[in-house]
Protein backbone atom coordinates (compact mmCIF):
# COMPACT_ATOMS: atom_id res chain seq x y z
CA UNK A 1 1.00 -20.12 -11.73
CA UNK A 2 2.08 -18.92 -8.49
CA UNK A 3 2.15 -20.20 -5.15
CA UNK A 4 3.34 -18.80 -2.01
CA UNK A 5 2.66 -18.94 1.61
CA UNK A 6 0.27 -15.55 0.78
CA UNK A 7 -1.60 -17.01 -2.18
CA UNK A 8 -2.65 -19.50 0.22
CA UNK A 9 -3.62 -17.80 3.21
CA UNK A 10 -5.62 -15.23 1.26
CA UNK A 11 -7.10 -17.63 -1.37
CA UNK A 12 -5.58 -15.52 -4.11
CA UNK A 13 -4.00 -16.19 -7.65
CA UNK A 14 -1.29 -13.79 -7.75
CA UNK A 15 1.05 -12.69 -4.82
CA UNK A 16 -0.12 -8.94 -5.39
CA UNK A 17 -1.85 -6.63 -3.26
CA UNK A 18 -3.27 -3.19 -3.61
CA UNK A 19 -2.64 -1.58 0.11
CA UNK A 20 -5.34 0.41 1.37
CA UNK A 21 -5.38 3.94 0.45
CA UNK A 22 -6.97 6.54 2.58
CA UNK A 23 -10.15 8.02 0.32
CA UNK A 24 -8.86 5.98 -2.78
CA UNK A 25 -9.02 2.35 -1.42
CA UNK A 26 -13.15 1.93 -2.54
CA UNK A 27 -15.41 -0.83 -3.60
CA UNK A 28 -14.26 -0.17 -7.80
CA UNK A 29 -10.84 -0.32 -7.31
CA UNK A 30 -10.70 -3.28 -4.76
CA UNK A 31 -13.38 -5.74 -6.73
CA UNK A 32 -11.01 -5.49 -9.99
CA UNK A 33 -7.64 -6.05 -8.29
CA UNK A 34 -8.94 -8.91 -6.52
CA UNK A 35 -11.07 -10.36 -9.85
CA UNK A 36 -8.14 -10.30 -11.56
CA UNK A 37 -6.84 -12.56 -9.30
CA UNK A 38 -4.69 -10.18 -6.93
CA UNK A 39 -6.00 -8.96 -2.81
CA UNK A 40 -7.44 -5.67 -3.04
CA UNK A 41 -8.07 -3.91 0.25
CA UNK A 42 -10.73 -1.47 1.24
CA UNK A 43 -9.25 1.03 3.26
CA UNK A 44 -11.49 1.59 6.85
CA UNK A 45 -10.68 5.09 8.04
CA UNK A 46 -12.63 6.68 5.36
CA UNK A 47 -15.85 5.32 6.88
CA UNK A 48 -17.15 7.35 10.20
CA UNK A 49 -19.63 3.81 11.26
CA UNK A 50 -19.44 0.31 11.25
CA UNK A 51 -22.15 0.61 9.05
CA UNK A 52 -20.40 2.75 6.42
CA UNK A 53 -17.89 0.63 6.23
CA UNK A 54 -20.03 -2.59 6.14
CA UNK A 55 -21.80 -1.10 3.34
CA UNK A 56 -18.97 -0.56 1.36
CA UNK A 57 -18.01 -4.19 1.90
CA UNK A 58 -21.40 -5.12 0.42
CA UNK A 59 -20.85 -3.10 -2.62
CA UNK A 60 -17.38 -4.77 -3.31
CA UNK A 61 -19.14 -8.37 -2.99
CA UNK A 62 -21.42 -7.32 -5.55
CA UNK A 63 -18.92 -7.09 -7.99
CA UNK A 64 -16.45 -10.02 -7.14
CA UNK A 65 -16.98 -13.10 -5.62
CA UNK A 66 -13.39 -13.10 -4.55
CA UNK A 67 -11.58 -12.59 -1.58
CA UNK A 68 -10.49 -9.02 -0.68
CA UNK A 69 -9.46 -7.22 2.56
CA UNK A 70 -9.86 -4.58 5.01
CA UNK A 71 -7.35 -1.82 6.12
CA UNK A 72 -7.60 -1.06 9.85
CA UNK A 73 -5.03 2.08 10.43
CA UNK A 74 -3.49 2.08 14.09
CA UNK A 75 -2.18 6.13 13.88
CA UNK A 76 -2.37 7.65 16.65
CA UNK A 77 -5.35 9.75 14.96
CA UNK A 78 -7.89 6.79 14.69
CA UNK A 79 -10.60 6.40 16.77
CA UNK A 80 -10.24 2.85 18.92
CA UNK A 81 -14.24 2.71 19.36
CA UNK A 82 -14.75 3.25 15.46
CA UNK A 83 -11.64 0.57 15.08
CA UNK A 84 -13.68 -1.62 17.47
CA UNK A 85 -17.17 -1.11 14.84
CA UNK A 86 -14.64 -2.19 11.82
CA UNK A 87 -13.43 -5.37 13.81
CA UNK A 88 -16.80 -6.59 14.25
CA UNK A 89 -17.81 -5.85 10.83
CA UNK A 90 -15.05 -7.42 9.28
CA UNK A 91 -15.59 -10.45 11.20
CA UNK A 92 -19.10 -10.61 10.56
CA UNK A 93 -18.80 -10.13 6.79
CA UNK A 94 -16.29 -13.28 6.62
CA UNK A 95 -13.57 -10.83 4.83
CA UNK A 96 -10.54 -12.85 4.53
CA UNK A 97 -7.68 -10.83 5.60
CA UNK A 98 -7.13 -7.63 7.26
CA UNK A 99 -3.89 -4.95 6.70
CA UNK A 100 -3.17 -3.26 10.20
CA UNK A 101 -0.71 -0.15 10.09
CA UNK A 102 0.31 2.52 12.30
CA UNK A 103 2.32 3.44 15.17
CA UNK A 104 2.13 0.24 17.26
CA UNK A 105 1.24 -3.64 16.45
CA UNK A 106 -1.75 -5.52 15.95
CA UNK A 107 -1.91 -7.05 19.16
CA UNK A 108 -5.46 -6.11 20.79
CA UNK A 109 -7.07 -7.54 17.51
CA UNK A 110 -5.37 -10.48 17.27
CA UNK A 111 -7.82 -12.47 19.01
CA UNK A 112 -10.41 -11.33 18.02
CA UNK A 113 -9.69 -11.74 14.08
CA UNK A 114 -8.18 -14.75 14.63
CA UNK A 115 -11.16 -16.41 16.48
CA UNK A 116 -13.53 -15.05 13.33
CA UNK A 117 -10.75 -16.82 11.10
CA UNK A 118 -9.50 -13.52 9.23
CA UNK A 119 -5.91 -13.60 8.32
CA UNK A 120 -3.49 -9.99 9.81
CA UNK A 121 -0.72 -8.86 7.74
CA UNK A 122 0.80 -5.85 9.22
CA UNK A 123 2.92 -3.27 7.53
CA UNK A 124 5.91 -1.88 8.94
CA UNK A 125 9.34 0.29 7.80
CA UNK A 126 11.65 -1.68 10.06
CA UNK A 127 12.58 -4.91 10.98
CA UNK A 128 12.51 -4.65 14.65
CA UNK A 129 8.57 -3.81 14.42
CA UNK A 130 8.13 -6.81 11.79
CA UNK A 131 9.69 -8.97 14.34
CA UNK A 132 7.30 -7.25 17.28
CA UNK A 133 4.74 -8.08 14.87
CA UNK A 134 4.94 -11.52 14.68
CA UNK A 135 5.46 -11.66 18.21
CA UNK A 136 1.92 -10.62 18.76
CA UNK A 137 0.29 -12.67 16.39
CA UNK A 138 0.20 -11.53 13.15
CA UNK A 139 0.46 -13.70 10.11
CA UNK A 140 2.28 -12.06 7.80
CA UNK A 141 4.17 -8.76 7.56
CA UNK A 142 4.70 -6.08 4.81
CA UNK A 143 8.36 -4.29 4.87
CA UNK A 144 7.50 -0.87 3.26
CA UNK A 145 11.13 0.37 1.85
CA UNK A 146 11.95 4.00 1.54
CA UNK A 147 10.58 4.10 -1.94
CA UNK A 148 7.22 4.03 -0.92
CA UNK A 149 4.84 7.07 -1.59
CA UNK A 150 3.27 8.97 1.21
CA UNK A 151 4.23 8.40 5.42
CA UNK A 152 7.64 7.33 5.60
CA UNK A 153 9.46 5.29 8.29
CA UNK A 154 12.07 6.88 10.16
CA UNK A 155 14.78 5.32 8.88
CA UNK A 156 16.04 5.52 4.83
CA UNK A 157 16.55 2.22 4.01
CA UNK A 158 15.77 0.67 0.62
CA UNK A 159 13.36 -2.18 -0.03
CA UNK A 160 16.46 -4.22 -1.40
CA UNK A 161 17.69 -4.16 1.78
CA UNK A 162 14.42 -4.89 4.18
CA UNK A 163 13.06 -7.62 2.41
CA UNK A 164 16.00 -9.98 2.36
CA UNK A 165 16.66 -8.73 6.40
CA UNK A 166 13.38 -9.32 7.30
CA UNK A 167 12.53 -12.76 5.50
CA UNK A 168 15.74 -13.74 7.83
CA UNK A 169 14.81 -12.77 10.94
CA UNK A 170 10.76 -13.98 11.04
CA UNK A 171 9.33 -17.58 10.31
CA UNK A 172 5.73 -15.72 8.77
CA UNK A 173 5.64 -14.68 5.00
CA UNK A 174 6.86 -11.39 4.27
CA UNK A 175 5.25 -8.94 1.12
CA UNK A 176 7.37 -6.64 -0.26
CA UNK A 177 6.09 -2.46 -0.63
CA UNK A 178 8.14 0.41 -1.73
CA UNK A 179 9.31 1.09 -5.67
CA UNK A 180 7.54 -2.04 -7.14
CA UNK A 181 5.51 -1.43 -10.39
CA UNK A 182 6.09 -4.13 -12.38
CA UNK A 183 6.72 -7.45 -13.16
CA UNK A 184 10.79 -6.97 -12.76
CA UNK A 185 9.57 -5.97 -9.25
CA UNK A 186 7.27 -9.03 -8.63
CA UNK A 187 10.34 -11.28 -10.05
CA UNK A 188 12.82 -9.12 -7.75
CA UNK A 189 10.88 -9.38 -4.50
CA UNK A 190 10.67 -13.11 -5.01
CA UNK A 191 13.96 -13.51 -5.54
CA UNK A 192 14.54 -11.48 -2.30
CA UNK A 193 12.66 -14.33 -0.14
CA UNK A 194 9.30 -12.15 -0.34
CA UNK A 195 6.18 -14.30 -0.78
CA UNK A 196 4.53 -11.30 -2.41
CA UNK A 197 3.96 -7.95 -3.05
CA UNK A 198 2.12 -4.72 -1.76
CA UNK A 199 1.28 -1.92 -4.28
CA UNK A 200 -0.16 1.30 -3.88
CA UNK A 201 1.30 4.15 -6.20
CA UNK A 202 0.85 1.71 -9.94
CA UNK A 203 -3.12 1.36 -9.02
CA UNK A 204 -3.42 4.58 -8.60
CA UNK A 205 -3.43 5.38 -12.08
CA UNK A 206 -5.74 2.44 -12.78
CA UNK A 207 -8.96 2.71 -14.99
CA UNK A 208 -11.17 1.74 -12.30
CA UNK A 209 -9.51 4.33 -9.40
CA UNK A 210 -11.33 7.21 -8.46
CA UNK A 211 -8.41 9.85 -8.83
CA UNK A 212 -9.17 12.13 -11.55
CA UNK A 213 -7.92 11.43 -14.72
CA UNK A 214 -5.49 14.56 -14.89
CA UNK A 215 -3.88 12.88 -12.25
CA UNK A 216 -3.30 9.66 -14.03
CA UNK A 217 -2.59 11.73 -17.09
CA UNK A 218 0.26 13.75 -14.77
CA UNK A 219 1.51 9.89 -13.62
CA UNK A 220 1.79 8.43 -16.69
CA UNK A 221 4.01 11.40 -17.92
CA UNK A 222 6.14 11.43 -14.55
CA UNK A 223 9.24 10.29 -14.09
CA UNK A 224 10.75 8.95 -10.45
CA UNK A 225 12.38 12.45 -9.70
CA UNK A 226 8.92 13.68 -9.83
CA UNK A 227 8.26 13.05 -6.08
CA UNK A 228 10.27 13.75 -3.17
CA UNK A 229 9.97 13.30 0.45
CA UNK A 230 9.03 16.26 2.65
CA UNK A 231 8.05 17.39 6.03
CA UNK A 232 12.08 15.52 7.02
CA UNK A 233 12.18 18.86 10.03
CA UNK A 234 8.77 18.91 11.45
CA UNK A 235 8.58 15.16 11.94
CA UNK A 236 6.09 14.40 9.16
CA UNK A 237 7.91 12.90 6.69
CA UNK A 238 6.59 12.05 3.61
CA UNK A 239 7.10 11.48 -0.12
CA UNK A 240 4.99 13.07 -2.36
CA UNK A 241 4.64 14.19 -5.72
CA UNK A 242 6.30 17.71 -6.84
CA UNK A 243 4.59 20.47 -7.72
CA UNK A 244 4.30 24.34 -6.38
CA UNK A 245 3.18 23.18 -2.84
CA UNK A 246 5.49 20.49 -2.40
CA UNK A 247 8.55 23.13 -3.50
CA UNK A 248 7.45 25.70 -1.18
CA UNK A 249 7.91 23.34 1.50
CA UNK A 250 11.10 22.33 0.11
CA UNK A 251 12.63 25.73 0.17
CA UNK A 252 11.43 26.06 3.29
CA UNK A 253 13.29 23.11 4.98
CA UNK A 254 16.71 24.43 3.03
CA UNK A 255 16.33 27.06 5.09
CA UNK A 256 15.63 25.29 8.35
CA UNK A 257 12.27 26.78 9.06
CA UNK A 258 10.71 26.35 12.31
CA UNK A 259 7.77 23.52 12.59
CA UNK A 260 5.24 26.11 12.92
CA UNK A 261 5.98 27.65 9.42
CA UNK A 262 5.52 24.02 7.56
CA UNK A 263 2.72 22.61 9.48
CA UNK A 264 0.08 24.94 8.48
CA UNK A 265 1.41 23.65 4.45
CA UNK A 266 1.51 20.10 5.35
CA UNK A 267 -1.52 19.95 6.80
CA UNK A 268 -3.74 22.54 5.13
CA UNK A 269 -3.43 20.86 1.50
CA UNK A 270 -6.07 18.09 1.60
CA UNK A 271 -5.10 15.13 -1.23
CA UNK A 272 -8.08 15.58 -2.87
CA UNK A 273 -7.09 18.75 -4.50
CA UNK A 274 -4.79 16.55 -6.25
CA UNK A 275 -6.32 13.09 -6.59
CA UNK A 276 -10.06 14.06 -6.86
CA UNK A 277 -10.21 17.21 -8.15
CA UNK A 278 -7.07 16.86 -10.50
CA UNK A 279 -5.57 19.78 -9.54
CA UNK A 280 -1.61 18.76 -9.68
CA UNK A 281 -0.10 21.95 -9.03
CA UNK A 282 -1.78 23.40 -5.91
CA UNK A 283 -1.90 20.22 -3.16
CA UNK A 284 -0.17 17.75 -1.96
CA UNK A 285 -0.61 13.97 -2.58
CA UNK A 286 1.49 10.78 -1.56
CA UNK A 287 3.29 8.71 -4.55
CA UNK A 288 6.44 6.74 -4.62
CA UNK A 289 8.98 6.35 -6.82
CA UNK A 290 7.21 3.77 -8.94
CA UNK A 291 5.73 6.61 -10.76
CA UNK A 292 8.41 6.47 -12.65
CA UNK A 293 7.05 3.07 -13.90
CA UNK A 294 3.99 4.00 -14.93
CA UNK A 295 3.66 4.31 -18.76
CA UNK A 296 0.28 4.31 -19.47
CA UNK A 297 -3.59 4.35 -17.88
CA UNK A 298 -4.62 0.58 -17.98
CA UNK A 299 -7.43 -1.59 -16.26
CA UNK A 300 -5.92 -3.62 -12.80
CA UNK A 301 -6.85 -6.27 -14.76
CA UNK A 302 -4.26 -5.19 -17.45
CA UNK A 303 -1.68 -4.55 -14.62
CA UNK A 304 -1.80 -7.27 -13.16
CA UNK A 305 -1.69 -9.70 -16.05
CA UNK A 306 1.27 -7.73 -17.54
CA UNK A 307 3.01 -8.42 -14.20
CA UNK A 308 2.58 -11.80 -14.16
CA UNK A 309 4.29 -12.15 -17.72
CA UNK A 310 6.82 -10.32 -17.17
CA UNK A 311 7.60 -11.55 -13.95
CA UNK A 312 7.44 -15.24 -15.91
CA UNK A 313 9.64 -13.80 -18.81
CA UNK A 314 12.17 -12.46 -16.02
CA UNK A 315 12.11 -15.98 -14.72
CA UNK A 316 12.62 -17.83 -18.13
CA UNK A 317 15.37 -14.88 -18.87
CA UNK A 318 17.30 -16.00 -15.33
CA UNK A 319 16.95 -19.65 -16.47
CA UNK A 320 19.39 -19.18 -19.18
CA UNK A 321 22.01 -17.12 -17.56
CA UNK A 322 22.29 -20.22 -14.78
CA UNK A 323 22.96 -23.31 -16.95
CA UNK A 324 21.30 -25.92 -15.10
């Protein structure tokens, strides 16, 4: 039904990813986006081995036979040597594709991946480091808009804006991130020159995700002015959902705090407050603005199918308003 440059380099029906998700991105989760025909990715940082993370792969293979991925995260706060373990794991265990992300490029892997025949995509916020990216090998690139839910890019600039900017200035296929939830945002991206999409805040609220089910209880209620982006004065800016925390911090900023009086907030709420433990009010926890899109608690399977046809319908719809 559709075919892109990504649907053939990942082996995949649909042009629709689930990025890796620190703590979230586990074998459930991954095996039913990508049996549904979609490229889940396991995220790798979660893992302190090669082993752990190995493991985890296993799992995921025992409930789909088809193709998923591996995040490797390239923040300054990952550990190179464990990065090194996940490489050779990932090319042992034939994974198809790999999502790199971070402060700098993919460029020490690239050989290496490329000689065990996995595929780098490599998400970015601007189009200067999506054209660095290609430059050093990757295959394809994800342009992450400002809509996107937890670390932000330093610049604001929308995903209507990146996609079309970056599909002109690289030859490699470029996904789409930031605000999609939907079908209209499948159909949109394409449109756009995207040859897919990336998607992390909708599967978060998926039947098969491991955040609590308050928390996909609180998503399908909120609305797209439900999360803002903090952390804008002590360099750490991210959007996240609102709640007590998140307004503290907010109040705090109005009133130009120093650094040293938000850290100790942004750093001392771990996620899982929110996402594991269901706890709303009292922690902070990335989403984007997509929230806004999510209506209801549904299987990926269920997502992604409703995409598809709405995405088709949006298609047909467009058909009659150009008269061939």
């Amino acid at each position: 039904m559709f075919k892109t440059r990504v649907t053939e380099m990942l082996g995949i029906e649909y042009p629709i990813l689930c990025g890796g998700m620190r703590n979230i991105s586990k074998a459930a989760l991954v095996a039913a986006v990508s049996d549904a025909g979609g490229f889940g990715i396991l995220e790798s940082a979660q893992f302190s081995s090669g082993e752990g993370l190995r493991a985890e792969i296993r799992k995921t293979k025992s409930l789909t036979k088809k193709p998923f991925g591996v995040n490797i995260t390239l923040f300054p706060w990952a550990d190179p040597k464990l990065n090194d373990q996940f490489i050779e794991v990932v090319v042992q265990e034939g994974i198809r594709g790999v999502e790199t992300s971070g402060f700098r490029g993919p460029g020490e892997f690239v050989e290496r991946l490329h000689r065990g025949n996995v595929r780098i995509i490599h998400k970015v916020s601007t189009v200067r480091h999506a054209i660095s990216a290609e430059k050093e090998g990757a295959d394809a690139v994800t342009i992450a808009g400002f809509e996107q839910g937890g670390a932000l890019g330093r610049e604001d600039i929308t995903t209507l804006i990146l996609v079309p900017r970056t599909v002109d200035e690289v030859k490699i296929p470029v996904l789409a991130a930031g605000g999609i939830g939907d079908g209209r945002g499948l159909a949109a991206a394409l449109a756009l020159g995207a040859e897919g999409v990336v998607m992390g805040t909708r599967f978060l609220a998926v039947k098969e995700c491991i955040t609590h089910p308050a928390f996909k209880e609180w998503m399908a209620k909120a609305k797209e002015t439900d999360v803002a982006v903090v952390g804008r004065t002590a360099g750490r800016k991210s959007r996240v959902i609102v709640n007590k925390v998140t307004q503290k911090i907010l109040e705090l900023e109005a009133k130009n705090a120093p650094p040293e009086q938000l850290t100790p907030l942004l750093e001392g709420r771990e996620p899982g407050k929110v996402y594991i433990e269901g706890d709303v009010e009292n922690g902070i926890a990335g989403a984007g603005q997509a929230v806004g899109l999510v209506k209801s608690v549904q299987s990926a399977r269920e997502v992604i199918e409703e995409m598809v046809r709405d995405a088709m319908a949006m298609r047909q719809k467009l058909d009659k308003m150009i008269p061939g």
